[in-house]
C-alpha atoms as a PDB file:
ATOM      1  CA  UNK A   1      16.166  -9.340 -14.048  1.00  0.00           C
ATOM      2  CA  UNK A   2      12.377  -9.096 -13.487  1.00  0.00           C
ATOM      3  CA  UNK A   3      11.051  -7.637 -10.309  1.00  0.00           C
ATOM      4  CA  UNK A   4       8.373  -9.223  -8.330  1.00  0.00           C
ATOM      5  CA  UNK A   5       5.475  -7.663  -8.341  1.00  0.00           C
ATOM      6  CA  UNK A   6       4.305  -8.921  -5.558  1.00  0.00           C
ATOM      7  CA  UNK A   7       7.076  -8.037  -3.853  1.00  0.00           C
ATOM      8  CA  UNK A   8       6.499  -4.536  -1.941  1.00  0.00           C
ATOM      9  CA  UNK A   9       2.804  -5.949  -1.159  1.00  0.00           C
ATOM     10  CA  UNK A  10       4.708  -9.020   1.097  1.00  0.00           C
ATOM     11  CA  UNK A  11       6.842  -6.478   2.811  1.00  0.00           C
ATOM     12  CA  UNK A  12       3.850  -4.894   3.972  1.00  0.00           C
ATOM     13  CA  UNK A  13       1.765  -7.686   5.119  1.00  0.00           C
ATOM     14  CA  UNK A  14       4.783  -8.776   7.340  1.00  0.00           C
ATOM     15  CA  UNK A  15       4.871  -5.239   8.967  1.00  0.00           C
ATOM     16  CA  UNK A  16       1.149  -5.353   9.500  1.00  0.00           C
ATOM     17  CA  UNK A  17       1.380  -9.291  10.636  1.00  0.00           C
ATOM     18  CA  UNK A  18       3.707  -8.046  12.993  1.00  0.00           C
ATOM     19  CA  UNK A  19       1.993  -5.004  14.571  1.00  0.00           C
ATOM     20  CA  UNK A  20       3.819  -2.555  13.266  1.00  0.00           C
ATOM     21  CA  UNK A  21       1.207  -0.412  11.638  1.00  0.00           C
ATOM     22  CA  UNK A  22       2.957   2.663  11.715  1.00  0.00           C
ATOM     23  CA  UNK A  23       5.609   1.480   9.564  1.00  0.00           C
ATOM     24  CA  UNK A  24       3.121   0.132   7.361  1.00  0.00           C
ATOM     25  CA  UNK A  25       1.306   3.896   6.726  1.00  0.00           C
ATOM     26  CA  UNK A  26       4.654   5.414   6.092  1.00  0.00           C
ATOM     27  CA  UNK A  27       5.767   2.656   3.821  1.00  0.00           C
ATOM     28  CA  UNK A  28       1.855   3.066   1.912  1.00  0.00           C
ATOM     29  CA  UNK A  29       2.481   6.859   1.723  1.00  0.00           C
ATOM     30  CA  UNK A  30       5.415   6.286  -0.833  1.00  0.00           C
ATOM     31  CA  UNK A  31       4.096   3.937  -2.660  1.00  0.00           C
ATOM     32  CA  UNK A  32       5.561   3.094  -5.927  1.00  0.00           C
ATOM     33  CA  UNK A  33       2.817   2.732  -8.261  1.00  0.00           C
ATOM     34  CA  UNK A  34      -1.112   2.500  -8.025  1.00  0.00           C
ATOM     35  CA  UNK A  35      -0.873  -1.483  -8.829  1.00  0.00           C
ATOM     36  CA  UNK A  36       0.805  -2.009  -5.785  1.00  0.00           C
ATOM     37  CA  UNK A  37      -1.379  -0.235  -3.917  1.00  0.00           C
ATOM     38  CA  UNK A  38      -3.979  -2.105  -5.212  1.00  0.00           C
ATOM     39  CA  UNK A  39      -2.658  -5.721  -4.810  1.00  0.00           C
ATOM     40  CA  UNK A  40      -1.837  -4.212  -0.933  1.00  0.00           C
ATOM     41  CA  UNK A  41      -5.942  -3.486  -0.761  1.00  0.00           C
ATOM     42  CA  UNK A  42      -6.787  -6.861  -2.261  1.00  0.00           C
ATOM     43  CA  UNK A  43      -4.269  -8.788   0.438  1.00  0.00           C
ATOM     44  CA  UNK A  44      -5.645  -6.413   3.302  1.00  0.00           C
ATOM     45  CA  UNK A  45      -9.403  -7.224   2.374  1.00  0.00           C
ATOM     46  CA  UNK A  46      -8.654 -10.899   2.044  1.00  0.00           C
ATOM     47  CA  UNK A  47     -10.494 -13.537   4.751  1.00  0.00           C
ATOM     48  CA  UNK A  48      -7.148 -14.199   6.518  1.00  0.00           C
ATOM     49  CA  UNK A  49      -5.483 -10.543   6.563  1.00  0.00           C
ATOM     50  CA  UNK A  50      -4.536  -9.497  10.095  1.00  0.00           C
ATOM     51  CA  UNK A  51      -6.975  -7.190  11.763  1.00  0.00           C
ATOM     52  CA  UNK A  52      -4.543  -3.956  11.965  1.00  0.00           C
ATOM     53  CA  UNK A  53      -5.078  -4.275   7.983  1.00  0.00           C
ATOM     54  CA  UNK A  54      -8.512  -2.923   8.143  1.00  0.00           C
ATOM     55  CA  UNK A  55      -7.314   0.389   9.616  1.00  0.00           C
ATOM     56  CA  UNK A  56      -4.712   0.844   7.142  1.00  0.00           C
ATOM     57  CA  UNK A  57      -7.962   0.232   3.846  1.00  0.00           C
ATOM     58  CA  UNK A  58      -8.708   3.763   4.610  1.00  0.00           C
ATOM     59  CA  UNK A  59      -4.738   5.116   4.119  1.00  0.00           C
ATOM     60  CA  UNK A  60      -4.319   2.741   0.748  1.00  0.00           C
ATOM     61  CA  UNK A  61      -7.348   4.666  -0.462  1.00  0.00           C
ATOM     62  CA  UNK A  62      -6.097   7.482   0.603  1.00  0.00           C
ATOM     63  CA  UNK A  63      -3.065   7.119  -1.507  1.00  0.00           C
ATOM     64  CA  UNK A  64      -4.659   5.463  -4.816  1.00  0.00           C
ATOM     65  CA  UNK A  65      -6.238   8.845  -5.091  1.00  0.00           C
ATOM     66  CA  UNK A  66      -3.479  11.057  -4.555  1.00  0.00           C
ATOM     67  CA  UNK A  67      -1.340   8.880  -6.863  1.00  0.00           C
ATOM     68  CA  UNK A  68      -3.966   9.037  -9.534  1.00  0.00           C
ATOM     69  CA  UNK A  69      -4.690  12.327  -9.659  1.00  0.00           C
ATOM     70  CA  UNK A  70      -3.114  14.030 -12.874  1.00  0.00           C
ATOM     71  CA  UNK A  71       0.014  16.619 -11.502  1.00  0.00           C
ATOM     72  CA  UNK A  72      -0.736  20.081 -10.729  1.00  0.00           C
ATOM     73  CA  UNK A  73       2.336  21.220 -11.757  1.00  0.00           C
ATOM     74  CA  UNK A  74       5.411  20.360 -13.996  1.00  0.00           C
ATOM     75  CA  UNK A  75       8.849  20.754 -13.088  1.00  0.00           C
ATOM     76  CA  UNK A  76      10.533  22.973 -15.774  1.00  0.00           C
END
């Protein structure tokens, strides 16, 4: 069954639609992959997107770097 990718970017909006921004930065800081965090930046930047959303740009950038940034270290 294919997964939606849009899927994990909805769940967010609705936290941040309904004020819950702190749920919203812990649910950005484990992020699954880069893509959603950058369909979250493009829905948070968009005309319509909930005020709280431009506080939380700054933690999705955040997290794009961290999750791009090669590993320091390998498990054995």
């Amino acid at each position: 069954m294919a997964r939606n990718p849009n899927e994990w970017t909805q769940k967010i909006m609705a936290l941040v639609k309904v004020g819950n921004v702190a749920g919203a930065t812990a649910q950005i800081r484990v992020a699954p992959t880069v893509a959603d965090l950058k369909r979250l930046q493009a829905a948070l930047a968009a005309p319509g997107a909930p005020a709280a959303g431009r506080t939380l740009q700054t933690v999705v950038a955040e997290q794009m770097v961290l999750l791009s940034a090669p590993r320091l270290h390998r498990s054995p």
